[in-house]
N, C-alpha and C. Protein backbone atom coordinates (compact mmCIF):
# COMPACT_ATOMS: atom_id res chain seq x y z
N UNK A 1 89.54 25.03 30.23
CA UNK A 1 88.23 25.66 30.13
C UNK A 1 87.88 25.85 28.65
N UNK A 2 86.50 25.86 28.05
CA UNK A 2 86.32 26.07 26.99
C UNK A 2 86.02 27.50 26.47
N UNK A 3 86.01 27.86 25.24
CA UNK A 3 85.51 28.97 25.20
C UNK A 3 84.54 29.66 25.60
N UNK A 4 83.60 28.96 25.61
CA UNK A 4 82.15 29.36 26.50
C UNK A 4 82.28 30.02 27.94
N UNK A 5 83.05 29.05 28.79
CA UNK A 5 83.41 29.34 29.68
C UNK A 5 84.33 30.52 29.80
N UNK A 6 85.35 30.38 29.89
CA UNK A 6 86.14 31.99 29.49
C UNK A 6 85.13 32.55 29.53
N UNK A 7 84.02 32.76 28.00
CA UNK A 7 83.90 34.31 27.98
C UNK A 7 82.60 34.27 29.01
N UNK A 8 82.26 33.80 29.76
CA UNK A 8 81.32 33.87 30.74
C UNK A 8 82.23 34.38 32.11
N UNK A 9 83.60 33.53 32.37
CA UNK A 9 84.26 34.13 33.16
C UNK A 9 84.80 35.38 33.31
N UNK A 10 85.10 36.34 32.06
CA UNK A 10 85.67 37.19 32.09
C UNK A 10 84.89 38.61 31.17
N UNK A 11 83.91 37.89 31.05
CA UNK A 11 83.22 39.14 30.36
C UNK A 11 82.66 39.49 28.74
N UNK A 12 83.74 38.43 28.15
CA UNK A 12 83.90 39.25 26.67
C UNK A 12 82.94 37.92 25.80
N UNK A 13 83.00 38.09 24.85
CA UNK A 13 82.67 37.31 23.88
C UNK A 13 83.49 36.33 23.47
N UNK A 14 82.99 34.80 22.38
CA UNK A 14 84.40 34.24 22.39
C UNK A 14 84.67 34.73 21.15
N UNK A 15 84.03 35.58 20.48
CA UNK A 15 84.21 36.07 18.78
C UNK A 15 85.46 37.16 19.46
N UNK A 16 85.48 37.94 20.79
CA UNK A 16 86.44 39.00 21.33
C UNK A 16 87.70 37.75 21.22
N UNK A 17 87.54 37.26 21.81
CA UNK A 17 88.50 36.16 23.03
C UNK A 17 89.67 35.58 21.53
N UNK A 18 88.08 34.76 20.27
CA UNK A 18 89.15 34.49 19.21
C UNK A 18 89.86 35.60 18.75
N UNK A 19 89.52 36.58 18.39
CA UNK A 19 90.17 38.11 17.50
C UNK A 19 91.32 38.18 18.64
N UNK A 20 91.32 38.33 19.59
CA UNK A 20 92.59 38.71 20.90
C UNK A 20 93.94 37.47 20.42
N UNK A 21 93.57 35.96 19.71
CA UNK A 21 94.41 35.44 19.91
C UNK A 21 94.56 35.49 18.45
N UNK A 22 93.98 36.04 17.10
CA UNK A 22 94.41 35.87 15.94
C UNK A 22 95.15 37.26 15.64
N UNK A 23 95.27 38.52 16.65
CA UNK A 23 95.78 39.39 16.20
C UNK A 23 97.36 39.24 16.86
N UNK A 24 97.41 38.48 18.26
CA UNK A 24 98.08 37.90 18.70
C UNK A 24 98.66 39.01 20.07
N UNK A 25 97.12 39.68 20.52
CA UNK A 25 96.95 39.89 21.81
C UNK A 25 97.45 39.21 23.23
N UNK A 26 96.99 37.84 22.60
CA UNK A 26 97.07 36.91 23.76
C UNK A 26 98.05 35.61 23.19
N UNK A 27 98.84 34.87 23.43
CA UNK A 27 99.51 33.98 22.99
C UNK A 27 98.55 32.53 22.38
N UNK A 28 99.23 31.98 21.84
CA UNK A 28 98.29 31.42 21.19
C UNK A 28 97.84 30.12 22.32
N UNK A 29 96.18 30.08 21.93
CA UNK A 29 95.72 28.91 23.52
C UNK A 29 95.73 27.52 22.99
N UNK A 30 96.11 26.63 23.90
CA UNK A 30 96.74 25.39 23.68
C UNK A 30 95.06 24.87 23.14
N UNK A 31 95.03 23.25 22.48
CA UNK A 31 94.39 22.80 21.62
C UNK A 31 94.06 22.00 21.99
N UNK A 32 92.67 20.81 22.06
CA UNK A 32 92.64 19.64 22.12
C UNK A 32 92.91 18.67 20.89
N UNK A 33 93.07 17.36 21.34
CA UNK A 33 93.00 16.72 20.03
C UNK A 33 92.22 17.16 18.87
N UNK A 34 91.25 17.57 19.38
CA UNK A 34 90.33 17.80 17.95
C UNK A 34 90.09 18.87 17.61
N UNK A 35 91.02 19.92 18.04
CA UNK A 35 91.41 21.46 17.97
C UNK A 35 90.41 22.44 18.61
N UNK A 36 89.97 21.86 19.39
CA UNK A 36 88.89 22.63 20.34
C UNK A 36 90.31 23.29 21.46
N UNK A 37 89.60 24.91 21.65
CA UNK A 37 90.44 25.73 22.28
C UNK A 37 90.43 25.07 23.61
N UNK A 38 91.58 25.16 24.57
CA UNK A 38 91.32 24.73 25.87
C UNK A 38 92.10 25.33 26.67
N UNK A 39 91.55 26.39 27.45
CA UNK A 39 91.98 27.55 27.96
C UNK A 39 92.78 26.92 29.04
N UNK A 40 93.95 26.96 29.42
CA UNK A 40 94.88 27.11 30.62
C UNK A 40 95.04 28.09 31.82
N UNK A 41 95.26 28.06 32.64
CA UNK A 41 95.67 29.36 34.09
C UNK A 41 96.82 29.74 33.27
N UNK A 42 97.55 29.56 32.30
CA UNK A 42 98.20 30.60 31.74
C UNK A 42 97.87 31.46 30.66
N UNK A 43 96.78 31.00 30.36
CA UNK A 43 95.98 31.38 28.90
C UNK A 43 95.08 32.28 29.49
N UNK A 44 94.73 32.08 30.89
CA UNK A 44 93.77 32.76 31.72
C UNK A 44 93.98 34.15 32.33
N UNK A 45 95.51 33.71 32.33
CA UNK A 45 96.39 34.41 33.24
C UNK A 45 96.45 36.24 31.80
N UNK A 46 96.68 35.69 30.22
CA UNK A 46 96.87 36.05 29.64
C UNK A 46 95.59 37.50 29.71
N UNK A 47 94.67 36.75 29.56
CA UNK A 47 93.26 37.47 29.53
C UNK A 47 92.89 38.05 30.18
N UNK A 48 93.49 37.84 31.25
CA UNK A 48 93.04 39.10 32.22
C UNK A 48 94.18 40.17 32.42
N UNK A 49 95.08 40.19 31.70
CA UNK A 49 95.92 41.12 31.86
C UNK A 49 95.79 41.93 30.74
N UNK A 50 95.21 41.09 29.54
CA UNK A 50 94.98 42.07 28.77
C UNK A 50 93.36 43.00 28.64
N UNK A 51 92.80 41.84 29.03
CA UNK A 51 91.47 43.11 29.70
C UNK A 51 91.83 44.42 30.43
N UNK A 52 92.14 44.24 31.25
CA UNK A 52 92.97 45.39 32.79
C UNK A 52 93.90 45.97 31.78
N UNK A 53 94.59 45.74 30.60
CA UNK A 53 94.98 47.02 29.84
C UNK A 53 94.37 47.75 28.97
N UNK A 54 93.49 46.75 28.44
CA UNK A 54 92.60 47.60 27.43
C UNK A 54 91.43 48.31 28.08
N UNK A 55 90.79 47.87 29.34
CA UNK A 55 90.22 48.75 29.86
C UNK A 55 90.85 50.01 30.46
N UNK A 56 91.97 49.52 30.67
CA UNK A 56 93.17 51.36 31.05
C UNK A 56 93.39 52.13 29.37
N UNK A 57 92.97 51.60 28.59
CA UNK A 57 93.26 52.47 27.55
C UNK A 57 94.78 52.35 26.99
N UNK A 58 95.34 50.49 27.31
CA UNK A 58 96.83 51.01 26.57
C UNK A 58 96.31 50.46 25.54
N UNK A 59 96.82 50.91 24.47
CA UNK A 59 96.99 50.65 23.02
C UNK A 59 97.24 49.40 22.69
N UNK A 60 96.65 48.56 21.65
CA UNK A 60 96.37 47.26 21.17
C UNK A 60 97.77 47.47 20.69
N UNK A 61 98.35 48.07 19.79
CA UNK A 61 99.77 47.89 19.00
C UNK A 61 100.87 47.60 20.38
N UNK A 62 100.87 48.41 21.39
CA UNK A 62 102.06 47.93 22.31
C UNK A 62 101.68 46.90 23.13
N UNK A 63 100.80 46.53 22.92
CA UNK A 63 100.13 45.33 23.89
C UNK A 63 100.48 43.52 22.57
N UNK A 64 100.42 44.27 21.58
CA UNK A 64 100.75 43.05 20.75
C UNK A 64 102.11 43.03 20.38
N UNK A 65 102.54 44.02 20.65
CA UNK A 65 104.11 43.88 20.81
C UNK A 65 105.11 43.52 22.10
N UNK A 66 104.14 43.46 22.73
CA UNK A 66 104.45 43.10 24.39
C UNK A 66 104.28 41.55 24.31
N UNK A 67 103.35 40.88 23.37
CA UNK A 67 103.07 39.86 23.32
C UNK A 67 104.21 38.68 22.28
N UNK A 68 104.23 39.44 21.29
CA UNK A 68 105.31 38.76 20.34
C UNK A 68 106.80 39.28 21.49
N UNK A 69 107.09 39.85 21.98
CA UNK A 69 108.70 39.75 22.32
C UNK A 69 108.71 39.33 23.56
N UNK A 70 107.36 38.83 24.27
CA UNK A 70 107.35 37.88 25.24
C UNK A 70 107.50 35.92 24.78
N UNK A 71 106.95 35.77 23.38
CA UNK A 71 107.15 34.80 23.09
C UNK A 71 108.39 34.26 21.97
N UNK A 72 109.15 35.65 22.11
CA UNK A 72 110.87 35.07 21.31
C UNK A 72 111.71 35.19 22.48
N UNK A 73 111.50 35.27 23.85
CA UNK A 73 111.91 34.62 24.96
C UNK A 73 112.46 35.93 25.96
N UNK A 74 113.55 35.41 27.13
CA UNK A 74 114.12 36.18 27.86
C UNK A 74 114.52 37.12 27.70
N UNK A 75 115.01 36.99 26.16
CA UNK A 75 116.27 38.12 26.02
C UNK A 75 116.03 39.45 25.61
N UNK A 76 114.03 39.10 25.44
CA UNK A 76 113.52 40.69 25.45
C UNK A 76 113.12 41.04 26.59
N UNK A 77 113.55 40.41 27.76
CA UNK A 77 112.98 41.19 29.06
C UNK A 77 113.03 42.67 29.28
N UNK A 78 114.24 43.38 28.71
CA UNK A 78 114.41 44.86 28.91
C UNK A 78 113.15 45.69 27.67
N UNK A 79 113.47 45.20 26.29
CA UNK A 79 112.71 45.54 25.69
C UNK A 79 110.80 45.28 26.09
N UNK A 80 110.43 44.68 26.71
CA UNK A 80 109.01 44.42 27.21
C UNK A 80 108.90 45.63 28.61
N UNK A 81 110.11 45.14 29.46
CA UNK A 81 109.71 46.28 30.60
C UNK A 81 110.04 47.53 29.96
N UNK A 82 110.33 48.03 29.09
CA UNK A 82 110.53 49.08 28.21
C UNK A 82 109.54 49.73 27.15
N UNK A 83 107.94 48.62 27.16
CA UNK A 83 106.72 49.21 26.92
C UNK A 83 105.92 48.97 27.87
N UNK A 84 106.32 48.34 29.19
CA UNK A 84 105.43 48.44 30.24
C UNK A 84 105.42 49.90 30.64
N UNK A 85 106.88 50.44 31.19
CA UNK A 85 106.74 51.59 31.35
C UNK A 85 106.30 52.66 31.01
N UNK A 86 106.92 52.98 29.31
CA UNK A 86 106.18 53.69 28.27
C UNK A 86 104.42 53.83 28.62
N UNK A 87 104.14 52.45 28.78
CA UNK A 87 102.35 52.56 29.06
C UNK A 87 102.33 52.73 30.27
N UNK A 88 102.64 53.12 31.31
CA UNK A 88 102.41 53.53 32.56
C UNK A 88 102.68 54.72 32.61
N UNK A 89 103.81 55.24 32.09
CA UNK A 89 103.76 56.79 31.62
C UNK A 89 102.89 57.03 31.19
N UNK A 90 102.10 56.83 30.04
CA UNK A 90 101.21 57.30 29.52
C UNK A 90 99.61 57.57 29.87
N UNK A 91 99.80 56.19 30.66
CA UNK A 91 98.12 56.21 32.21
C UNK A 91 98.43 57.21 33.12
N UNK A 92 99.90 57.39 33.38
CA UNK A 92 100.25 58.43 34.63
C UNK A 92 99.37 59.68 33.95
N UNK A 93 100.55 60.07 32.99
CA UNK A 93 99.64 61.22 32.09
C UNK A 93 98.23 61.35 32.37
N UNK A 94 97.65 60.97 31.75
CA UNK A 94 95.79 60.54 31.60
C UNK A 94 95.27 60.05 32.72
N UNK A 95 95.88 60.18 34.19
CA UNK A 95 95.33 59.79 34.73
C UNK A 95 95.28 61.84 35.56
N UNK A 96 96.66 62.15 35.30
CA UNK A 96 96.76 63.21 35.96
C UNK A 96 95.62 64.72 34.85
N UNK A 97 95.56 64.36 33.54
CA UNK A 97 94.43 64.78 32.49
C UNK A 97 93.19 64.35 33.14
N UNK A 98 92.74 63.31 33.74
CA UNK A 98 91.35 63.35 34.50
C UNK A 98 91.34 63.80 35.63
N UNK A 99 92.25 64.45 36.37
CA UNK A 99 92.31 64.55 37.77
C UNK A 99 92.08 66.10 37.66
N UNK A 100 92.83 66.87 36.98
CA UNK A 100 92.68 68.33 36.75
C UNK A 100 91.17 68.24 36.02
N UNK A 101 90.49 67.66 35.33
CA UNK A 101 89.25 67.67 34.79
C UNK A 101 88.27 67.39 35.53
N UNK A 102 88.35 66.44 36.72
CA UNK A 102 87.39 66.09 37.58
C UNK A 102 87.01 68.06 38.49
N UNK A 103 88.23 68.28 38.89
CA UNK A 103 88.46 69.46 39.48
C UNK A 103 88.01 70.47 38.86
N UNK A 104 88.12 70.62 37.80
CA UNK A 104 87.26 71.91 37.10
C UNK A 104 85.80 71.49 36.95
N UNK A 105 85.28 70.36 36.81
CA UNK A 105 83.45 69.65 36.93
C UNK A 105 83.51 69.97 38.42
N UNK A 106 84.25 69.58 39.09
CA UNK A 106 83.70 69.64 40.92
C UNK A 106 83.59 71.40 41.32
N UNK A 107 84.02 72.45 40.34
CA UNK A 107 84.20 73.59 40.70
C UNK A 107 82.93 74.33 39.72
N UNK A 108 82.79 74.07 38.71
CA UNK A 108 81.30 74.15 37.97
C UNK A 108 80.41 73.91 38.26
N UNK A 109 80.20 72.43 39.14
CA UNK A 109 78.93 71.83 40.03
C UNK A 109 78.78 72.67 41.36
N UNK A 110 79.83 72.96 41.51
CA UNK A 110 80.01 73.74 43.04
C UNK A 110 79.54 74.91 42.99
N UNK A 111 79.79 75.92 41.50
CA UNK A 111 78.91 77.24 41.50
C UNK A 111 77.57 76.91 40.93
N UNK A 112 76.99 76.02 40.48
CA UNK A 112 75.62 75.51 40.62
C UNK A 112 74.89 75.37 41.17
N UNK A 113 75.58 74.75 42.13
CA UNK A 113 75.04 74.03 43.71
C UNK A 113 74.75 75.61 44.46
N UNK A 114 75.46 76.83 44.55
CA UNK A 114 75.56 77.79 45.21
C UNK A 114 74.71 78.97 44.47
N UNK A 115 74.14 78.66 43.09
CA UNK A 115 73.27 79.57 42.48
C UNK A 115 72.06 79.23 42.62
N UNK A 116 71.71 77.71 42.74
CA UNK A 116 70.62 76.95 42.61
C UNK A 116 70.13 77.28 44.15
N UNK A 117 70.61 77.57 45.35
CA UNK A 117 70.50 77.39 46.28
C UNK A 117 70.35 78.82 46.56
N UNK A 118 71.14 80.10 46.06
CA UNK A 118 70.55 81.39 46.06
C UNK A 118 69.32 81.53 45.93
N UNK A 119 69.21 80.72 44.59
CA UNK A 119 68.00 81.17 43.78
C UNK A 119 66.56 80.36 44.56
N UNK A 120 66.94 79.23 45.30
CA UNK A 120 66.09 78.77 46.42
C UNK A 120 65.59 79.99 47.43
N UNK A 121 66.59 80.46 47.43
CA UNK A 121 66.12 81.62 48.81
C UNK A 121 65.62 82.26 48.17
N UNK A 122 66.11 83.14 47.39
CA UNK A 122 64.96 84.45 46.72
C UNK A 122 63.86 83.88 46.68
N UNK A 123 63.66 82.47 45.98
CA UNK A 123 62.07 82.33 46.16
C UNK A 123 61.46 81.51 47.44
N UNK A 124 62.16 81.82 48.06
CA UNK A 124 61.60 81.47 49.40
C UNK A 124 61.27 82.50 49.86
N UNK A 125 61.94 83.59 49.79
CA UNK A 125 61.38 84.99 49.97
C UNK A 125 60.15 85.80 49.81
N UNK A 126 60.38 84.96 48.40
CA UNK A 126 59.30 85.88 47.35
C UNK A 126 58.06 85.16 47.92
N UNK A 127 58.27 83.67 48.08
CA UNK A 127 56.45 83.50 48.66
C UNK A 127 56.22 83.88 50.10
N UNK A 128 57.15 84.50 51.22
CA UNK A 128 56.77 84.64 52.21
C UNK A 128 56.49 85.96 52.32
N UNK A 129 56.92 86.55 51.57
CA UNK A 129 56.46 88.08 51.51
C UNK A 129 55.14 88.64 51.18
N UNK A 130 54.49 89.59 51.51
CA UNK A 130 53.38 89.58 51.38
C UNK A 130 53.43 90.26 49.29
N UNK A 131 52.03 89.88 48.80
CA UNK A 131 51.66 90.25 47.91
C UNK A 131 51.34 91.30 47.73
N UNK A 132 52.00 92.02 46.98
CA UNK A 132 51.00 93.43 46.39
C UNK A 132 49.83 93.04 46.09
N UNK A 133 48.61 93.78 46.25
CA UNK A 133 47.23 93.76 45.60
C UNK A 133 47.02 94.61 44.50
N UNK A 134 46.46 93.82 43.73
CA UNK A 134 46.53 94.70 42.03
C UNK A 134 44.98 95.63 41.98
């Protein structure tokens, strides 16, 4: 696939797509003869995993370090599942930081909802009641 494509497939730009493979986000994408990028299902494969992390908020530094000790081979398998985790800890965290936060907005909206709706009645009151005459 060309660059065009990609970034139509997946969202981003190819000015994103190049910066992802010169910081070395993404491994580097195979070439044509005439050095035109030519995206692979493994190059593809790359990009969408690193979208789905950077949209979770893991950090570009362990994500490019996930990337270089994936490409000096096997023998960092422990060391890689060893910042997968780290970053899943850390979404756990932040995920359980939005969950207690949703809960205190759903309990603020909730005494809103119950003042706004008082305050409906009183003046539902107030116009069914008769008027003093001045």
């Amino acid at each position: 696939m060309t660059i065009a494509e990609v970034s139509r497939k997946y969202g981003l730009t190819a000015d994103t797509l190049r910066y992802y493979e010169r910081i070395g986000l993404i491994p580097p994408v195979p070439r044509t003869g005439g050095g035109i990028r030519d995206y692979d299902e493994e190059s593809c494969g790359w990009i969408e995993l690193m979208k789905c992390m950077r949209k979770a908020g893991v950090q570009i530094e362990a994500l490019i370090e996930y990337v270089t000790l994936f490409r000096k081979g096997e023998e960092t398998a422990d060391a890689r599942k060893a910042i997968l985790i780290e970053q899943r800890n850390q979404l756990m965290d932040r995920m359980e930081d939005i969950r207690t936060s949703i809960e205190r907005l759903d309990k603020k909206i909730e005494r809103y909802e119950k003042g706004l709706m008082a305050t409906e009645k009183r003046l539902q009151k107030m116009q069914k009641s008769p008027r003093p005459e001045a």
